[in-house]
C-alpha atoms as a PDB file:
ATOM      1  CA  UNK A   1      -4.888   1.333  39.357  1.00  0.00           C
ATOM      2  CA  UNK A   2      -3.604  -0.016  35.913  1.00  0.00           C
ATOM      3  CA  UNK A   3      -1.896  -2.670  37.960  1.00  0.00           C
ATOM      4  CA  UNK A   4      -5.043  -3.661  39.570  1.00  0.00           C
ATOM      5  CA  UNK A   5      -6.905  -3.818  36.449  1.00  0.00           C
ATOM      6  CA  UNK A   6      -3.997  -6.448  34.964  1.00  0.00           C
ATOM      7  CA  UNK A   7      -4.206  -8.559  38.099  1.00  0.00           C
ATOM      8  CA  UNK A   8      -8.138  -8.750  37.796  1.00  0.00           C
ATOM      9  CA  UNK A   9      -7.768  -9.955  34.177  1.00  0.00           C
ATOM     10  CA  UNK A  10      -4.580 -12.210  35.223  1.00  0.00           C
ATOM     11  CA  UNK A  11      -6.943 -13.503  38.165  1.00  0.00           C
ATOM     12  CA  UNK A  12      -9.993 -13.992  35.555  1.00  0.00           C
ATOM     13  CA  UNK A  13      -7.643 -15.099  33.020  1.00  0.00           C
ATOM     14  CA  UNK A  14      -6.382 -18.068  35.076  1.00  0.00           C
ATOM     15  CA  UNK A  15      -9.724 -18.925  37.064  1.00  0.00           C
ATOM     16  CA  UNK A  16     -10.871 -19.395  32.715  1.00  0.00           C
ATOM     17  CA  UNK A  17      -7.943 -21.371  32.589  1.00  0.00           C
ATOM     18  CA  UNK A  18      -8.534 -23.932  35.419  1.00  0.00           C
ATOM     19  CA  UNK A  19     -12.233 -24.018  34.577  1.00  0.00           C
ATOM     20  CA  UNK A  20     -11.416 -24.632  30.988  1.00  0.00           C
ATOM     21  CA  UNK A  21      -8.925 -27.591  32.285  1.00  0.00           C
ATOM     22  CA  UNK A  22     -11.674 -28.720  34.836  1.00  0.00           C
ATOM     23  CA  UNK A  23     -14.292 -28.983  31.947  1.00  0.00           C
ATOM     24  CA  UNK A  24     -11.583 -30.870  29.733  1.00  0.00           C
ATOM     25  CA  UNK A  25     -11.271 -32.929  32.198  1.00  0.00           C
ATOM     26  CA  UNK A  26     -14.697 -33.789  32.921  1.00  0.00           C
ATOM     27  CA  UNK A  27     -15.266 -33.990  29.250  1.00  0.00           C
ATOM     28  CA  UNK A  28     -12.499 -36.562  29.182  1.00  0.00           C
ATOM     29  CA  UNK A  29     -13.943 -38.564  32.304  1.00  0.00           C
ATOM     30  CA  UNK A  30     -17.236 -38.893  30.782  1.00  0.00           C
ATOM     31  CA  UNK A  31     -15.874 -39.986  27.579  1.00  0.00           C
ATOM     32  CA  UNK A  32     -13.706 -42.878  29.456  1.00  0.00           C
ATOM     33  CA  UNK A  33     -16.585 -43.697  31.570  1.00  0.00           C
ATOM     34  CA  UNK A  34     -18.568 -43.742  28.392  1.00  0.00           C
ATOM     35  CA  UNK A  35     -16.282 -46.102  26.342  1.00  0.00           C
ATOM     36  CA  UNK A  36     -16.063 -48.553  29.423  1.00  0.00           C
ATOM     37  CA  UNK A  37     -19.728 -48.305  29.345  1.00  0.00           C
ATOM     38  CA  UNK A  38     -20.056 -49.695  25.752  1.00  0.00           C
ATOM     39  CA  UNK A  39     -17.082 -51.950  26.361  1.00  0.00           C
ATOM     40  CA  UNK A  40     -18.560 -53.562  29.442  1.00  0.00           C
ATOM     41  CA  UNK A  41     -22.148 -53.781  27.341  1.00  0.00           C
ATOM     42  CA  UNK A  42     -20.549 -55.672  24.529  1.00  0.00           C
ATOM     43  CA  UNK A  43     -18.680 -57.714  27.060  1.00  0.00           C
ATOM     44  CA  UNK A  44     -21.885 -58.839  28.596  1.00  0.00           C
ATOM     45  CA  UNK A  45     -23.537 -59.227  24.666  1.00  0.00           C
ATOM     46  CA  UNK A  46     -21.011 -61.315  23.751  1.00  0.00           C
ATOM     47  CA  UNK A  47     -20.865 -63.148  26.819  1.00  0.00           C
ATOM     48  CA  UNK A  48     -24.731 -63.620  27.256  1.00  0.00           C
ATOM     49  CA  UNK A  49     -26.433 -63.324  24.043  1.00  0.00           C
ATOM     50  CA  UNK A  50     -29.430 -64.474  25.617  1.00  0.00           C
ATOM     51  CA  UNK A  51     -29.514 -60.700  26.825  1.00  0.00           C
ATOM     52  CA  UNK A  52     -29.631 -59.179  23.640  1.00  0.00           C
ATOM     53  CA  UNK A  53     -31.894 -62.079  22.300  1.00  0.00           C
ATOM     54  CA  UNK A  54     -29.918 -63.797  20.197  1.00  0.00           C
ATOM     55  CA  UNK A  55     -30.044 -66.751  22.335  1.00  0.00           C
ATOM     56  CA  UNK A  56     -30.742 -69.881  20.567  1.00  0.00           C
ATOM     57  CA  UNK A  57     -34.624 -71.429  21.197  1.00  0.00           C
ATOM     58  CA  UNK A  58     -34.580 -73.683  24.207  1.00  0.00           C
ATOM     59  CA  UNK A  59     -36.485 -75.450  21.551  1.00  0.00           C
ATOM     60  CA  UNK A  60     -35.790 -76.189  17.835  1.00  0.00           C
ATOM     61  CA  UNK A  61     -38.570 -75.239  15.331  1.00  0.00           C
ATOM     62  CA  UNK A  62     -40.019 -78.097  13.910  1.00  0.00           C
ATOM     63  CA  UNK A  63     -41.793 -78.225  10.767  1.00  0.00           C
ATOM     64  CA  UNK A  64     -44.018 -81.158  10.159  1.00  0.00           C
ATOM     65  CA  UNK A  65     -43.756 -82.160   6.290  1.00  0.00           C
ATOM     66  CA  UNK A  66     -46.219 -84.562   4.426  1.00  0.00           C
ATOM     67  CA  UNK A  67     -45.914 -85.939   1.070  1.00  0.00           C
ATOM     68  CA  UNK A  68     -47.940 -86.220  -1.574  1.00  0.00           C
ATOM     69  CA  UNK A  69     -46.688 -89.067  -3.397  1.00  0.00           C
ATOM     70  CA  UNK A  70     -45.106 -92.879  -0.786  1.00  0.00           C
ATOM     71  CA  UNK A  71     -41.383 -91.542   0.900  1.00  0.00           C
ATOM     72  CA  UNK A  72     -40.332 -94.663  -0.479  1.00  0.00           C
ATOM     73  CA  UNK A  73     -40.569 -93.214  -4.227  1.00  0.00           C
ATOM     74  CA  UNK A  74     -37.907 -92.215  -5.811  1.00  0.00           C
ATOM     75  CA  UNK A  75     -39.333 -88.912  -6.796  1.00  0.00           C
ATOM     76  CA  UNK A  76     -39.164 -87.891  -2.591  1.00  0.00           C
ATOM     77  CA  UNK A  77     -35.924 -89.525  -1.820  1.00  0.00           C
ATOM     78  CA  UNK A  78     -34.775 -86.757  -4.433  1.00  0.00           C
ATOM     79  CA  UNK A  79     -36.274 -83.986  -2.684  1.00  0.00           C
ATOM     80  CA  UNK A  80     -35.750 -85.364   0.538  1.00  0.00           C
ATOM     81  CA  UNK A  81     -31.896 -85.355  -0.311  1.00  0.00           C
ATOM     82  CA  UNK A  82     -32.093 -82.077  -2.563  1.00  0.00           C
ATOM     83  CA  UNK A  83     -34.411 -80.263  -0.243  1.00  0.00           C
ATOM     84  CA  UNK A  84     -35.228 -81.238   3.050  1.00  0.00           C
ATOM     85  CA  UNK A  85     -31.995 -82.365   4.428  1.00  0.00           C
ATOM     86  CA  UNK A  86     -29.898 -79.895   3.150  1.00  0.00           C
ATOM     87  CA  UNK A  87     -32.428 -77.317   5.160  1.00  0.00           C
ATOM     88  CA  UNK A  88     -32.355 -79.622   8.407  1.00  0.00           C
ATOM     89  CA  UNK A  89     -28.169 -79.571   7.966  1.00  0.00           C
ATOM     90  CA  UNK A  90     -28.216 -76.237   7.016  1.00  0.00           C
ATOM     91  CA  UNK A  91     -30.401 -75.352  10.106  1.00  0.00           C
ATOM     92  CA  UNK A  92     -28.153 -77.358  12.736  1.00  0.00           C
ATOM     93  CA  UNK A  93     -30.471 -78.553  15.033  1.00  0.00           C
ATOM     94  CA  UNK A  94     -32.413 -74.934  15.178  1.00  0.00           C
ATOM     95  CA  UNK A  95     -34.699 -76.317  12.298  1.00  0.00           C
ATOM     96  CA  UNK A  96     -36.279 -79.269  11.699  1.00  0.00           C
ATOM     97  CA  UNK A  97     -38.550 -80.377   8.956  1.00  0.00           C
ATOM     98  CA  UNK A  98     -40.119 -83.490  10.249  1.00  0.00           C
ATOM     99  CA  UNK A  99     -41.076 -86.207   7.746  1.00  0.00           C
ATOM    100  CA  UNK A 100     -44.255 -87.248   8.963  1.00  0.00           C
ATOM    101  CA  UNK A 101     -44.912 -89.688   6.086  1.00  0.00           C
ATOM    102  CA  UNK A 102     -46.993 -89.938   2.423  1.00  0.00           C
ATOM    103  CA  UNK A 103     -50.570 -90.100   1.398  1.00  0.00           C
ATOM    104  CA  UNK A 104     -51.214 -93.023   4.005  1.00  0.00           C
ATOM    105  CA  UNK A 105     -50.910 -90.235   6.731  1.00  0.00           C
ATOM    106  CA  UNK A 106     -52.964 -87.866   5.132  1.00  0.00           C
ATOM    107  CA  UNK A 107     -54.475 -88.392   1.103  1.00  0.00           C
ATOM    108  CA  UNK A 108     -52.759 -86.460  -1.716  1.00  0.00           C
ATOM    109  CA  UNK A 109     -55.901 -84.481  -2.023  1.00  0.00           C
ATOM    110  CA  UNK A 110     -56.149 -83.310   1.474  1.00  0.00           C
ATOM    111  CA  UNK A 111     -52.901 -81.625   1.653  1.00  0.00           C
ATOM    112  CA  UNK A 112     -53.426 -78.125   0.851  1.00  0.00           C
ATOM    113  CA  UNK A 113     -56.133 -77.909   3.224  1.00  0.00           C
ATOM    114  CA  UNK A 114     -54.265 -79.571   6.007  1.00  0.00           C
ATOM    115  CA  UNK A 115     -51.488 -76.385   5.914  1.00  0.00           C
ATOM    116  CA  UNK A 116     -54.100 -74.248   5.518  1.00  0.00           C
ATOM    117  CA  UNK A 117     -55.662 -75.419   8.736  1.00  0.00           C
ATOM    118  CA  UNK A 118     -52.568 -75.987  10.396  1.00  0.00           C
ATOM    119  CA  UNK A 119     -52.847 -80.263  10.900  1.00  0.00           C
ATOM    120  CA  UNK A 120     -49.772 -79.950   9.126  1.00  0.00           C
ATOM    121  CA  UNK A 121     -46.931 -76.910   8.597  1.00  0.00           C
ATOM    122  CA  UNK A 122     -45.956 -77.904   4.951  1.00  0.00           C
ATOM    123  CA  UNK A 123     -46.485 -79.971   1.472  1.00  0.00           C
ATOM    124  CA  UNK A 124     -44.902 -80.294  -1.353  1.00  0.00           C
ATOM    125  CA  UNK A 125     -48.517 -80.696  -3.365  1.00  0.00           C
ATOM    126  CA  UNK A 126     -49.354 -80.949  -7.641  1.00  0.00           C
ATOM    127  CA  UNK A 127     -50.934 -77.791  -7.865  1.00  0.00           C
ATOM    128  CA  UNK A 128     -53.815 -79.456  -9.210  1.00  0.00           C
ATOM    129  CA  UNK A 129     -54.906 -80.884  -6.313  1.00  0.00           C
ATOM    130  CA  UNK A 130     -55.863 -77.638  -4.665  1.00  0.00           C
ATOM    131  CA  UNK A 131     -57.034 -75.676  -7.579  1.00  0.00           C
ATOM    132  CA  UNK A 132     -60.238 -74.689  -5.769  1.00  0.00           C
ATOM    133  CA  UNK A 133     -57.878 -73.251  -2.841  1.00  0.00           C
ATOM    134  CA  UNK A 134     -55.848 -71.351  -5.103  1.00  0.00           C
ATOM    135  CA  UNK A 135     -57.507 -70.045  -8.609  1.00  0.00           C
ATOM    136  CA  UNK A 136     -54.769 -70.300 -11.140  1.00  0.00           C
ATOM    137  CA  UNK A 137     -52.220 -72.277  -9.452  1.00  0.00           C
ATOM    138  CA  UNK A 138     -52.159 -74.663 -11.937  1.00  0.00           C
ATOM    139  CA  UNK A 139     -51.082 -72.347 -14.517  1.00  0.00           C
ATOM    140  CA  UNK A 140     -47.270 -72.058 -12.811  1.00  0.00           C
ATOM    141  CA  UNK A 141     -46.890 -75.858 -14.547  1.00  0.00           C
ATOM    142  CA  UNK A 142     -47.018 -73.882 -18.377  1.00  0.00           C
ATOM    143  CA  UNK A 143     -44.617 -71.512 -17.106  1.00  0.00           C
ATOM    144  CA  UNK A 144     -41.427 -71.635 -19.628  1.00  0.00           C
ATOM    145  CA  UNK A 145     -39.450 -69.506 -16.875  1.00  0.00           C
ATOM    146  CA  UNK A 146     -36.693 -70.912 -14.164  1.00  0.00           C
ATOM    147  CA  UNK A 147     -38.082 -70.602 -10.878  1.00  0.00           C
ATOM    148  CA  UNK A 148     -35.028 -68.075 -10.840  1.00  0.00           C
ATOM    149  CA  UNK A 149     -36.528 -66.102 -13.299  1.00  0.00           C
ATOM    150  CA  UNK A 150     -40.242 -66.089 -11.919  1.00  0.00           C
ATOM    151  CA  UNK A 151     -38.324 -63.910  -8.852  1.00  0.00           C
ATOM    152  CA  UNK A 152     -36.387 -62.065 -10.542  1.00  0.00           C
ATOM    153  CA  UNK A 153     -39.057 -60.638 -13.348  1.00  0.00           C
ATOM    154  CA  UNK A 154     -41.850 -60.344 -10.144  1.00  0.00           C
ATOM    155  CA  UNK A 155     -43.715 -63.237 -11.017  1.00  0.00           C
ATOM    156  CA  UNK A 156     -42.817 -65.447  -7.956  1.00  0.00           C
ATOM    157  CA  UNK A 157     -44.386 -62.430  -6.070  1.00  0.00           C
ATOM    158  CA  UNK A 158     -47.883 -61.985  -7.739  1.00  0.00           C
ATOM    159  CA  UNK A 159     -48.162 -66.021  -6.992  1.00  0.00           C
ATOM    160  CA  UNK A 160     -47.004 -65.518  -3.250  1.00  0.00           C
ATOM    161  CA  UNK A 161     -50.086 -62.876  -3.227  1.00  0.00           C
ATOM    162  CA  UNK A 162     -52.759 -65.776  -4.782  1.00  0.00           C
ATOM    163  CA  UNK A 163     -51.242 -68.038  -2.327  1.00  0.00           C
ATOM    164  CA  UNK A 164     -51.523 -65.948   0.684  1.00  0.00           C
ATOM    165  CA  UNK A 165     -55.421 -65.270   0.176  1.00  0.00           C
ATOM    166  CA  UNK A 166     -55.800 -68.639   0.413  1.00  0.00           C
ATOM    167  CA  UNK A 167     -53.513 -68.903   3.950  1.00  0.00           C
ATOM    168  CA  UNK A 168     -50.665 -70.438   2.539  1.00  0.00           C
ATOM    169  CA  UNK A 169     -47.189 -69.486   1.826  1.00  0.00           C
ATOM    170  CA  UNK A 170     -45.557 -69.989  -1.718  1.00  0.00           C
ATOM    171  CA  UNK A 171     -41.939 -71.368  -1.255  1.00  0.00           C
ATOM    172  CA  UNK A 172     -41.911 -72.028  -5.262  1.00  0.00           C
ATOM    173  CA  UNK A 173     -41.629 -74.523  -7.447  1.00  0.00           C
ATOM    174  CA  UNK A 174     -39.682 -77.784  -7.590  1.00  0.00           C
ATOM    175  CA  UNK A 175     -38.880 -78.741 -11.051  1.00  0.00           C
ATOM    176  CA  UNK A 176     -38.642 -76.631 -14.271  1.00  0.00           C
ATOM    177  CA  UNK A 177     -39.017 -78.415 -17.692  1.00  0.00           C
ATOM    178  CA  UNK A 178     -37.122 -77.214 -20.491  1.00  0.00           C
ATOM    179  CA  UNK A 179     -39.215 -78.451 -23.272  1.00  0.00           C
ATOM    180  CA  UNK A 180     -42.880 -78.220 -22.888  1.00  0.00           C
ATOM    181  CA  UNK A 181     -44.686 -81.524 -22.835  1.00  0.00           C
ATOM    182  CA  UNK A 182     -48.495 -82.842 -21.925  1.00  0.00           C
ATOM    183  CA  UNK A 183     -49.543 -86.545 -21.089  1.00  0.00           C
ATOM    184  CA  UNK A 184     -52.418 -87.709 -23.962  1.00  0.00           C
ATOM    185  CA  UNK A 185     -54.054 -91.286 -22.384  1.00  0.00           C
ATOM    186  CA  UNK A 186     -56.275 -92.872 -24.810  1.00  0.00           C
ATOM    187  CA  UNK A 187     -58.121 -96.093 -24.549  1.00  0.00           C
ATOM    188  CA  UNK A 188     -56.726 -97.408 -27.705  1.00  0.00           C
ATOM    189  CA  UNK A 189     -53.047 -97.785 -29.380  1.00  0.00           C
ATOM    190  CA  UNK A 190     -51.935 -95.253 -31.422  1.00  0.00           C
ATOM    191  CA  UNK A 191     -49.024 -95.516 -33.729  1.00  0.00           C
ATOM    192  CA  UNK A 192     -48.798 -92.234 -35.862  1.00  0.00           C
ATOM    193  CA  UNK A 193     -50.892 -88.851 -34.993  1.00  0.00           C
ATOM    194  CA  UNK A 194     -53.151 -89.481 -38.345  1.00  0.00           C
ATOM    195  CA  UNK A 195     -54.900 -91.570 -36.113  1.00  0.00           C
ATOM    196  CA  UNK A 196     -56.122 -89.457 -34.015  1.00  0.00           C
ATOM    197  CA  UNK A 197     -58.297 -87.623 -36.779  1.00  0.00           C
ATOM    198  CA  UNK A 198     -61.981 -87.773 -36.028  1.00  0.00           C
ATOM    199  CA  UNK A 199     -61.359 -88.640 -32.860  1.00  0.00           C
ATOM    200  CA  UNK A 200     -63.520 -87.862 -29.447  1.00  0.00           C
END
């Protein structure tokens, strides 16, 4: 009877066995049929990016860019270089930013609300010329910060914000002066400030 009882827990023994083998080897067949899985996908990713969407437009963006001041000045030939070609190289073909022209296409004045209504997808614009658009815009000119600065402290930010009430976006600014300065016009010469006492 003892003898029975050891080939029942031989027999159970090795039918554990052969199921434990089958399951490792099911567990191993999934896991191959798994990595092939992933392997093929990638394949196919790398392959055909337009599956996983990184497929490049049919169609490059194109950005349509007025000035506020003639493209022949020298002021815009400097940005152009600086700024707007270095984003169109940059970009390879995926971006453009169309020069449509200057002030003859659409007045200085005009600007801000021509990206705000969309006759237009960008400006670089004084920030006088569409106070009304954007209360306080003007201020950024007194600004004794970098541009760099203004991001890093949170004050490029809080202008974004005051920008995007209006329905525009706030790339930032284009020049920084190091030493403050103001324009003073007067209708008569001036030689030494003295003068100037009494004045209206």
């Amino acid at each position: 009877m003892n003898e029975i009882g050891d080939l029942v827990g031989l027999s159970r023994y090795l039918q554990k066995k052969r199921e434990s083998r089958k399951e490792v080897q099911m567990k191993k067949e999934k896991f191959l049929v798994a990595t092939a899985t992933v392997l093929l996908l990638t394949l196919v990713f790398i392959t055909f990016p337009v599956v996983n969407g990184f497929a490049k437009p049919a169609k490059p963006i194109t950005l349509n860019y007025v000035s506020f001041i003639p493209v022949a000045n020298f002021e815009f030939a400097e940005f152009r270089r600086l700024f707007i070609d270095k984003v169109n190289e940059k970009a390879q073909g995926e971006l453009i930013i169309n020069v449509r022209g200057g002030p003859e296409v659409i007045p200085a004045y005009d600007l801000g609300m021509a990206v705000q209504k969309g006759t237009i997808d960008m400006s670089m614009i004084p920030t006088g010329f569409f106070e009304t658009m954007v209360p306080g815009a003007d201020a950024t000119r007194l600004s004794e910060l970098t541009p760099f600065e203004e991001r890093k402290n949170g004050a490029y930010d809080y202008i974004l914000e005051q920008y995007k009430k209006a329905g525009l976006y706030y790339l930032g600014r284009q020049q920084h002066q190091h030493t403050p300065f103001f324009y003073l016009f007067l209708n008569k010469r001036c030689e030494k400030p003295r003068i100037l006492l009494g004045s209206r």
